[in-house]
Protein backbone atom coordinates (compact mmCIF):
# COMPACT_ATOMS: atom_id res chain seq x y z
CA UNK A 1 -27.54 12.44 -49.62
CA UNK A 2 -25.42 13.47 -46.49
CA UNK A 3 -26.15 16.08 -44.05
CA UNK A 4 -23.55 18.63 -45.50
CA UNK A 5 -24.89 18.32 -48.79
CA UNK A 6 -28.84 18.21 -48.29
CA UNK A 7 -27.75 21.71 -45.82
CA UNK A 8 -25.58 22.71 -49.22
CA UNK A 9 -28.82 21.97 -51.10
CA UNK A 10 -31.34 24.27 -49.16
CA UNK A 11 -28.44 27.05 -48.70
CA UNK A 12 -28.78 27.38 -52.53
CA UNK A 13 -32.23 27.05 -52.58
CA UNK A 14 -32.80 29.78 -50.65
CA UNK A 15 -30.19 32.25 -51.95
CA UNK A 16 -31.71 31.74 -55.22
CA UNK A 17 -35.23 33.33 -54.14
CA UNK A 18 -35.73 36.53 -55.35
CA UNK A 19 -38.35 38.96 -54.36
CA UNK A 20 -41.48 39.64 -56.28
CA UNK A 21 -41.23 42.05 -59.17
CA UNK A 22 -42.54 45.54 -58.04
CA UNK A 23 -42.90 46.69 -61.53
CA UNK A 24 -45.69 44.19 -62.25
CA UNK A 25 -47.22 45.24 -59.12
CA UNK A 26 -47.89 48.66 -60.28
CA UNK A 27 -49.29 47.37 -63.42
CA UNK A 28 -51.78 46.04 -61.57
CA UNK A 29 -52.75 48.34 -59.23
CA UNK A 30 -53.25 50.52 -62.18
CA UNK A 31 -55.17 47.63 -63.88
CA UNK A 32 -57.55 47.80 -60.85
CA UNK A 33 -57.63 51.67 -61.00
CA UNK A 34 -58.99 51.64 -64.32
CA UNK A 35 -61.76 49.57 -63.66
CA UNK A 36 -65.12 50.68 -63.45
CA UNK A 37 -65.56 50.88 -59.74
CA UNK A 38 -64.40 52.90 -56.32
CA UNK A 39 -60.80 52.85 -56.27
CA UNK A 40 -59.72 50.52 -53.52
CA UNK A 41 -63.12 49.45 -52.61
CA UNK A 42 -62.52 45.34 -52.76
CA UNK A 43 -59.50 46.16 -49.78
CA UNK A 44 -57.44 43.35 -49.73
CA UNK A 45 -58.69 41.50 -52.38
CA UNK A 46 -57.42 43.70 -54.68
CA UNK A 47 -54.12 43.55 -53.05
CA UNK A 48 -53.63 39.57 -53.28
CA UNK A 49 -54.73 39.57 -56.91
CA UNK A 50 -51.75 42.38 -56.78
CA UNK A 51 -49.66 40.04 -54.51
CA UNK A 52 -50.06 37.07 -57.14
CA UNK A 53 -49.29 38.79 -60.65
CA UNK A 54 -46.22 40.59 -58.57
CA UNK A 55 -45.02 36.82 -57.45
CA UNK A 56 -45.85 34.82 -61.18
CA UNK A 57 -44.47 37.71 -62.93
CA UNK A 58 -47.74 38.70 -64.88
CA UNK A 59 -50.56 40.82 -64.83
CA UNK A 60 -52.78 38.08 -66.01
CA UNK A 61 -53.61 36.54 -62.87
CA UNK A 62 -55.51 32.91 -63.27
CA UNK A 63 -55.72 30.83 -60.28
CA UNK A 64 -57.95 28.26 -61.70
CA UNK A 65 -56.12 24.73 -60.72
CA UNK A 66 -55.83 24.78 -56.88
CA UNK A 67 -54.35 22.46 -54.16
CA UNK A 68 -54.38 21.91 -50.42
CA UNK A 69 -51.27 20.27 -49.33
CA UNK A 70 -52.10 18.60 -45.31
CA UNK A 71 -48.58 17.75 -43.62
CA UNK A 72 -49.85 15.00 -41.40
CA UNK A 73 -46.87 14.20 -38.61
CA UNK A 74 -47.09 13.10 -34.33
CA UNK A 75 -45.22 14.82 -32.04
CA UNK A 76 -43.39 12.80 -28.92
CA UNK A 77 -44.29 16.02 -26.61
CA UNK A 78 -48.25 14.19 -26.25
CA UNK A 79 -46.42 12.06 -23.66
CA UNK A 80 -46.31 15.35 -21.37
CA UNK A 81 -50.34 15.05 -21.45
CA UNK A 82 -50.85 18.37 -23.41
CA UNK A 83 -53.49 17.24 -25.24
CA UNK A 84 -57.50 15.79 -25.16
CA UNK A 85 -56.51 13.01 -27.36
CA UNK A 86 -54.18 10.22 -28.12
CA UNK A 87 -51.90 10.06 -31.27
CA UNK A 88 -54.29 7.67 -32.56
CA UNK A 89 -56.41 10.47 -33.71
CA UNK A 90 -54.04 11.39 -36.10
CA UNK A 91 -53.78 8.43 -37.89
CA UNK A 92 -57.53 8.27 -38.11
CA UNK A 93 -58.25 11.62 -39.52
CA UNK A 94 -55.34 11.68 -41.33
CA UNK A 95 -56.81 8.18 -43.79
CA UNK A 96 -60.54 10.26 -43.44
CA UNK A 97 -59.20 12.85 -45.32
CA UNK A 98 -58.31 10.51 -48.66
CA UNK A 99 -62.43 9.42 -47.74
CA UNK A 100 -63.68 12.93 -47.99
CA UNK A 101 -64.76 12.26 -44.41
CA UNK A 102 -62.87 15.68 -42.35
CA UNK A 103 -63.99 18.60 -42.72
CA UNK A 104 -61.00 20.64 -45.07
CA UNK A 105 -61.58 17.32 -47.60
CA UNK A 106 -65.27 18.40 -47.64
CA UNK A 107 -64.98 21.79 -48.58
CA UNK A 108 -62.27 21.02 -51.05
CA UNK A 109 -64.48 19.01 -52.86
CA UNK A 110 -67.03 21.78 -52.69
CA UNK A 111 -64.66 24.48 -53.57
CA UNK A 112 -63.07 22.53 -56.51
CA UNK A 113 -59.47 22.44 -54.91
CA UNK A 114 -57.56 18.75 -54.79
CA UNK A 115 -56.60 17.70 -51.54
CA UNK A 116 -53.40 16.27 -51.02
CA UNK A 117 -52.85 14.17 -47.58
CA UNK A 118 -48.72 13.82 -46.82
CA UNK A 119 -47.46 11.58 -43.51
CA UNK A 120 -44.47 13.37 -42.96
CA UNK A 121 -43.44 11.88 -39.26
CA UNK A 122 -46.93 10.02 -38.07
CA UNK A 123 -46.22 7.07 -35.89
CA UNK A 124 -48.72 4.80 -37.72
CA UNK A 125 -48.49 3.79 -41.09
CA UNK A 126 -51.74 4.54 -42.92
CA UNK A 127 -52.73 4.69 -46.90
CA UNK A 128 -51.95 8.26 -46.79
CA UNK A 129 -48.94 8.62 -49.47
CA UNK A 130 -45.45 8.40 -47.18
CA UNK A 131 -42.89 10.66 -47.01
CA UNK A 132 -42.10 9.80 -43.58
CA UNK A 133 -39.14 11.72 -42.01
CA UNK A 134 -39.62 9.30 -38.81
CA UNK A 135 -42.55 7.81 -36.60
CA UNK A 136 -43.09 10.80 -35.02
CA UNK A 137 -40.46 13.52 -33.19
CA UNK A 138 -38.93 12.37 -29.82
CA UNK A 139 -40.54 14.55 -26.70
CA UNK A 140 -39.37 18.14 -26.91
CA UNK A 141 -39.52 18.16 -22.97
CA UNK A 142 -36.68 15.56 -22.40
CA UNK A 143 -34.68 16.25 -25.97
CA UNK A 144 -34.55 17.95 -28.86
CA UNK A 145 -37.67 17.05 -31.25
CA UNK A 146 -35.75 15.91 -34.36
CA UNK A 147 -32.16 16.08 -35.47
CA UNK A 148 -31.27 19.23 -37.90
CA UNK A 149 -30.65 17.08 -40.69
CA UNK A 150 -34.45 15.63 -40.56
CA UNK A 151 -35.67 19.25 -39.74
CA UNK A 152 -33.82 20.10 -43.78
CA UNK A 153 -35.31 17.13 -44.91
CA UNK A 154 -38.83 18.03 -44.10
CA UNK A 155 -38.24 21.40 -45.03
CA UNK A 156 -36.75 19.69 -48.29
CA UNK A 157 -40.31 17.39 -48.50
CA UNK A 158 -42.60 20.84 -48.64
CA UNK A 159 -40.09 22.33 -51.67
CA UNK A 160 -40.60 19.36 -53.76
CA UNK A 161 -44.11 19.50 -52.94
CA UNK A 162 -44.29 22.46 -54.47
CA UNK A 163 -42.03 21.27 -57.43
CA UNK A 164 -44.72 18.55 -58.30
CA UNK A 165 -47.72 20.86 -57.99
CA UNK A 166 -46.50 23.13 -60.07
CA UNK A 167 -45.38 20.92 -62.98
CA UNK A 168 -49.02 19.38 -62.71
CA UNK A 169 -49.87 22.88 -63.69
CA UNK A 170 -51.49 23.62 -60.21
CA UNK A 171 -51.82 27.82 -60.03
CA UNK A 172 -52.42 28.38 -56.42
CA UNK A 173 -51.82 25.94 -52.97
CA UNK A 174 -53.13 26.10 -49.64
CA UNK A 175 -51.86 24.50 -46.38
CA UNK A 176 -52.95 22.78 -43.80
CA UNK A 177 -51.75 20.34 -41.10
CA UNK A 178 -52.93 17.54 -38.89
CA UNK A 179 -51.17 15.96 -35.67
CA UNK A 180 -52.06 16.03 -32.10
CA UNK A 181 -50.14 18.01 -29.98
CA UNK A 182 -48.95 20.38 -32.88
CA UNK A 183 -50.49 24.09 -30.92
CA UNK A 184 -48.02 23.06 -28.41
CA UNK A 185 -44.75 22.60 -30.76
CA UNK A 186 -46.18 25.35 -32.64
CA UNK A 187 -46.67 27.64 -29.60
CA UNK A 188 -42.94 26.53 -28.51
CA UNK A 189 -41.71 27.81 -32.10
CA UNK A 190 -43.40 31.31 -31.92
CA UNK A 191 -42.41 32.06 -28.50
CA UNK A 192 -38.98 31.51 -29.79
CA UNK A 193 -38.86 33.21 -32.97
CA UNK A 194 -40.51 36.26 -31.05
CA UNK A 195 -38.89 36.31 -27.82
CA UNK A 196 -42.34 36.17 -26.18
CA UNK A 197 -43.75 34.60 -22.90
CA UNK A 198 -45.35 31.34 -23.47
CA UNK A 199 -48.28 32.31 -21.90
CA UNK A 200 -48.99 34.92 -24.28
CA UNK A 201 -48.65 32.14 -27.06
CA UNK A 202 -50.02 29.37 -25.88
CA UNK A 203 -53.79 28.63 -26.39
CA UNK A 204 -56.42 25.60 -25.60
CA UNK A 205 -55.93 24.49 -28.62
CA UNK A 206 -58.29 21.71 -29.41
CA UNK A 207 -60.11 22.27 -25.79
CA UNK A 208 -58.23 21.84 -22.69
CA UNK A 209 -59.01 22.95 -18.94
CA UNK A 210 -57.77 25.69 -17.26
CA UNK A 211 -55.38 23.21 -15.59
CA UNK A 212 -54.56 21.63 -18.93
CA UNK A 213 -52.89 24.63 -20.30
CA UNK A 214 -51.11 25.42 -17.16
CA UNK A 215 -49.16 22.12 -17.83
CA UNK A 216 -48.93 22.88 -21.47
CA UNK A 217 -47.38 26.46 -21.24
CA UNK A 218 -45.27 24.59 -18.42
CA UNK A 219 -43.89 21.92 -20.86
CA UNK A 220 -43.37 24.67 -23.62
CA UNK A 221 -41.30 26.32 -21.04
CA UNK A 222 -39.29 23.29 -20.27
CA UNK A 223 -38.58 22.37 -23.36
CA UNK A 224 -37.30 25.88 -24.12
CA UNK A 225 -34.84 26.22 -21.25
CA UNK A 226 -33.28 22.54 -21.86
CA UNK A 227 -33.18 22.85 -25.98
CA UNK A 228 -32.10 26.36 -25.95
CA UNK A 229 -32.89 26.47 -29.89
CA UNK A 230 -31.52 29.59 -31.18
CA UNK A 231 -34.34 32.64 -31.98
CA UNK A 232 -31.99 33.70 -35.01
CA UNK A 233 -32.00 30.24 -36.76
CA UNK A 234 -35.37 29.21 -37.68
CA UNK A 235 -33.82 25.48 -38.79
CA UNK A 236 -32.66 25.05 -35.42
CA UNK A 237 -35.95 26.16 -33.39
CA UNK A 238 -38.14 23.83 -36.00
CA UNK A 239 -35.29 21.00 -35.25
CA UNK A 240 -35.16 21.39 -31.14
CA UNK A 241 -39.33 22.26 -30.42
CA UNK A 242 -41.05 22.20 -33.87
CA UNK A 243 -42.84 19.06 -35.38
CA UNK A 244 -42.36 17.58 -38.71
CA UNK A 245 -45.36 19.14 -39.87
CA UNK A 246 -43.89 22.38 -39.74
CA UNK A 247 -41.11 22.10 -41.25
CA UNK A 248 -42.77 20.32 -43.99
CA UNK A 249 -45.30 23.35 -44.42
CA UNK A 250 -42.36 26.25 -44.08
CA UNK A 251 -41.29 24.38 -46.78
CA UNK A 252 -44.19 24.48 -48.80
CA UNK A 253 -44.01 28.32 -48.24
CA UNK A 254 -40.32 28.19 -49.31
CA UNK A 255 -41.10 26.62 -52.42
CA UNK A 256 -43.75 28.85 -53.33
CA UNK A 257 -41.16 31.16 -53.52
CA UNK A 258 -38.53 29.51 -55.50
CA UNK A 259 -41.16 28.38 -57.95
CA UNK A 260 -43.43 31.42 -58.07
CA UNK A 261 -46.49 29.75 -57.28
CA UNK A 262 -48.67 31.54 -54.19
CA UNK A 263 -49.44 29.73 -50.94
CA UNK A 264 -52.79 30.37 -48.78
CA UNK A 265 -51.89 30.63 -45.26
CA UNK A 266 -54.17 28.54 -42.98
CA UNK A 267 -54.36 29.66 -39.24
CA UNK A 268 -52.02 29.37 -36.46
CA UNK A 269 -50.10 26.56 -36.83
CA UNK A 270 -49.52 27.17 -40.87
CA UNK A 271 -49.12 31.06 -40.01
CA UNK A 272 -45.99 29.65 -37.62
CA UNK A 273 -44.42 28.18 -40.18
CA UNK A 274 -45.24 30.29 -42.58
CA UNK A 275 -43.26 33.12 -39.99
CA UNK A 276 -40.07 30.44 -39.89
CA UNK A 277 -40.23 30.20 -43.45
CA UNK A 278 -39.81 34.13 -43.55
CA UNK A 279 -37.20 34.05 -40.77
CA UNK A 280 -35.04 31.40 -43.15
CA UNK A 281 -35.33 34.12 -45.91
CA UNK A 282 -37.27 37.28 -46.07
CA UNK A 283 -38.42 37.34 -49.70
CA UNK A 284 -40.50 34.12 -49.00
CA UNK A 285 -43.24 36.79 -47.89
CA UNK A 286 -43.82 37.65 -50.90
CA UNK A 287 -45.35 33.79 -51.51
CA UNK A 288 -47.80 34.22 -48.99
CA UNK A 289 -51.29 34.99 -49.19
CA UNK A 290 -52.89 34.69 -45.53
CA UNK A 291 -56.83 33.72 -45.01
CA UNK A 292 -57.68 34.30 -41.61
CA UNK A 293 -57.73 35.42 -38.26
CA UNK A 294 -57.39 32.00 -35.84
CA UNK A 295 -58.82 32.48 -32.92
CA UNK A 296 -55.37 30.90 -30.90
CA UNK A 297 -53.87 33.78 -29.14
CA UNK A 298 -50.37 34.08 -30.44
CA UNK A 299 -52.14 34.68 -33.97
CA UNK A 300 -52.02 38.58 -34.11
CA UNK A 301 -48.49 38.35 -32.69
CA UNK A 302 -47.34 36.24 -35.85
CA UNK A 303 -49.51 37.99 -38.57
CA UNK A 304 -47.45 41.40 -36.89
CA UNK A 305 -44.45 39.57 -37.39
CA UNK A 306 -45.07 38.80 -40.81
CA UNK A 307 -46.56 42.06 -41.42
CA UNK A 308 -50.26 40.93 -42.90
CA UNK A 309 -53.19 41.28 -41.63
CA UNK A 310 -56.13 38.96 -42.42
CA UNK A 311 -58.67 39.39 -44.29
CA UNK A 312 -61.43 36.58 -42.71
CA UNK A 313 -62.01 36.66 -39.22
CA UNK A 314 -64.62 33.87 -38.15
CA UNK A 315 -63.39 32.35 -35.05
CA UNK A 316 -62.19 29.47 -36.87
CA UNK A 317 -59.88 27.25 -35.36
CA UNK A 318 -60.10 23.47 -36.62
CA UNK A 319 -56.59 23.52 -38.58
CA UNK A 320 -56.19 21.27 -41.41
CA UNK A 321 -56.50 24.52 -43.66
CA UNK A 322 -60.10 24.62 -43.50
CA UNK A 323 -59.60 28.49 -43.46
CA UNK A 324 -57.50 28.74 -46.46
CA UNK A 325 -59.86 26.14 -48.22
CA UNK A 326 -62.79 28.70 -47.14
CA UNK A 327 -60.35 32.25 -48.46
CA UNK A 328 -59.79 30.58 -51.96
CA UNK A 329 -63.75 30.96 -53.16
CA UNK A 330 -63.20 34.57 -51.95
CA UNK A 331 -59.95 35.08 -54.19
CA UNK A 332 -61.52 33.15 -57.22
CA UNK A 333 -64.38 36.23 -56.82
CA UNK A 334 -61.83 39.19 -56.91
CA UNK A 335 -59.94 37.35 -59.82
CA UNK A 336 -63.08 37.18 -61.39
CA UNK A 337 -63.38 40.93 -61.24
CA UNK A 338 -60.10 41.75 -61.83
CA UNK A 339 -59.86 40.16 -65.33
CA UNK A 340 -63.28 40.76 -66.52
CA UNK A 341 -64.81 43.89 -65.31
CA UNK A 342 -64.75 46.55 -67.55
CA UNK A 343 -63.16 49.58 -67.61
CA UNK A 344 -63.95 53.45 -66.78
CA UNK A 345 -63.06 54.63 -70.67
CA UNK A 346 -65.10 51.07 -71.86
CA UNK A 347 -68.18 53.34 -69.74
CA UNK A 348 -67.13 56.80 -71.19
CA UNK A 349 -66.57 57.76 -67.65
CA UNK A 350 -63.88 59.66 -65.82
CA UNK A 351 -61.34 57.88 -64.32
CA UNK A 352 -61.67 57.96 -60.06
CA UNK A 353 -58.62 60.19 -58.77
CA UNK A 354 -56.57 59.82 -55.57
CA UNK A 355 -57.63 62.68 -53.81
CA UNK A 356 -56.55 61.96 -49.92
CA UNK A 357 -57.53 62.80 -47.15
CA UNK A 358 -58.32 66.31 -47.13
């Protein structure tokens, strides 16, 4: 496929996504009105089970089958020394996961949801199942991270993702990322996408020193001024300071989307590319469930962005989408009593009104 025609093939990708229906919406806020319980009082629970039947197009929400796609990728910006670790690491936690030996692979197994491992641009070649855009971006500091055609063809890797869960009959997905160095291409992206400071952005990450994060906020800077990427195309900002892993998971949010399937929002680094996914086309909000509050920095500034708030705050920070693994329990529970609970008239008792504030 050539570069004008895998573009051609994402331009009509997107223009085909159509926001969630409203009307279904309603039905289901009524739905939880009727049953027998304070109106409102599972908060926003009840509005992702509403969130999900608006997205599938039913009121019948069933989120039984669940995966947790990990878009494993190196980024060339390590070179800068913005990290605690070499891009070994990646390699090695990336094969741990398909051993149940990482954390997000343990509570997957624990929480019944598959996991699914991807090397999407890691610079080792591993048992993990390859869809490798290249060994790794180039350093975002000296030159753009990737070219814009493998930016669409990550971005391309997350759709089909999707495509394949969904035909497996998966109901729900959840992402999650691993690659060293990705809080500083993911810092880069939100401080362009926002038009913020850096150093409002930029966090410790996985544990650096005061001195550490100077020189990371410094390369973020640098790589800024001499890419220029361009705040109103979110291809182009992935493409000049993103990582493969990002595009690959604003993908995964763009197929949700297209195939009306809803995607768990991990922390940061997923909520990043969750907010380019938006930026490439608004209605792909309406795919998104988010889990929880990370406890990086830019976080609030992104969830604002996106408009959601989140409904676990733990401190958690470990990536991989241990936080969306740890929401989906949670959403199972309020699904639970959304389809099963009975009703006020089932009691013979009045239904609660909307009385307001008075």
């Amino acid at each position: 496929m050539t570069e004008e025609q895998q573009d051609k093939n994402l331009q009509q990708m997107l223009s085909d996504i159509r926001p969630a229906d409203a009307k279904i919406r309603e039905q289901a806020q009524k739905k939880w009105n009727s049953i027998a319980k304070p109106l409102h009082s599972l908060g926003k629970l009840e509005d992702h089970i509403m969130r999900i039947a608006a997205l599938t197009g039913s009121t019948d929400v069933v989120i039984g089958k669940k995966a947790l796609i990990v878009m494993c990728a190196d980024n060339g910006v390590v070179e800068e020394g913005v990290t605690q670790t070499g891009q070994d690491v990646t390699a090695i936690v990336a094969e741990n996961f398909l051993t149940c030996n990482t954390s997000a692979a343990i509570m997957c197994k624990k929480a019944g949801v598959d996991l699914f491992p991807i090397d999407i641009g890691m610079v080792t070649d591993t048992k993990v199942p390859d869809y490798k855009i290249a060994y790794g971006t180039r350093n975002m500091a000296k030159e753009p991270a990737m070219t814009r055609a493998q930016a669409e063809k990550a971005i391309m890797t997350g759709i089909l993702q999707v495509k394949e869960k969904k035909a497996a009959g998966y109901q729900i997905l959840a992402t999650g990322e691993m690659g060293i160095g990705n809080t500083t291409t993911s810092s880069a992206v939100a401080a362009v996408l926002l038009d913020e400071d850096p150093e409002i952005m930029t966090g410790r990450g996985a544990g650096l020193t005061n001195e550490g994060l100077k020189r990371k906020i410094d390369v973020i800077k640098t790589a800024i001024e001499k890419n220029r990427p361009d705040p109103a195309d979110a291809v182009d900002v992935l493409a000049k300071v993103g990582g493969f892993d990002l595009a690959g998971m604003a993908g995964v949010y763009l197929g949700g989307a297209i195939y009306r399937i809803p995607v768990v929002v991990d922390g940061f680094i997923s909520a990043v590319a969750a907010l380019a996914a938006v930026k490439m086309c608004s209605a792909a909000r309406d795919a998104l469930i988010v889990s929880h509050m990370s406890k990086e920095p830019g976080m609030q500034k992104v969830l604002n962005a996106l408009q959601m708030e989140a409904p676990l705050c733990a401190d958690m920070c470990l990536g991989e989408g241990t936080g969306a693994v740890a929401y989906l329990p949670v959403l199972d529970l309020a699904a639970e009593v959304y389809q099963k609970m009975s009703t006020f008239s089932d009691n013979d008792i009045k239904d609660y009104e909307e009385l307001g504030e008075k």
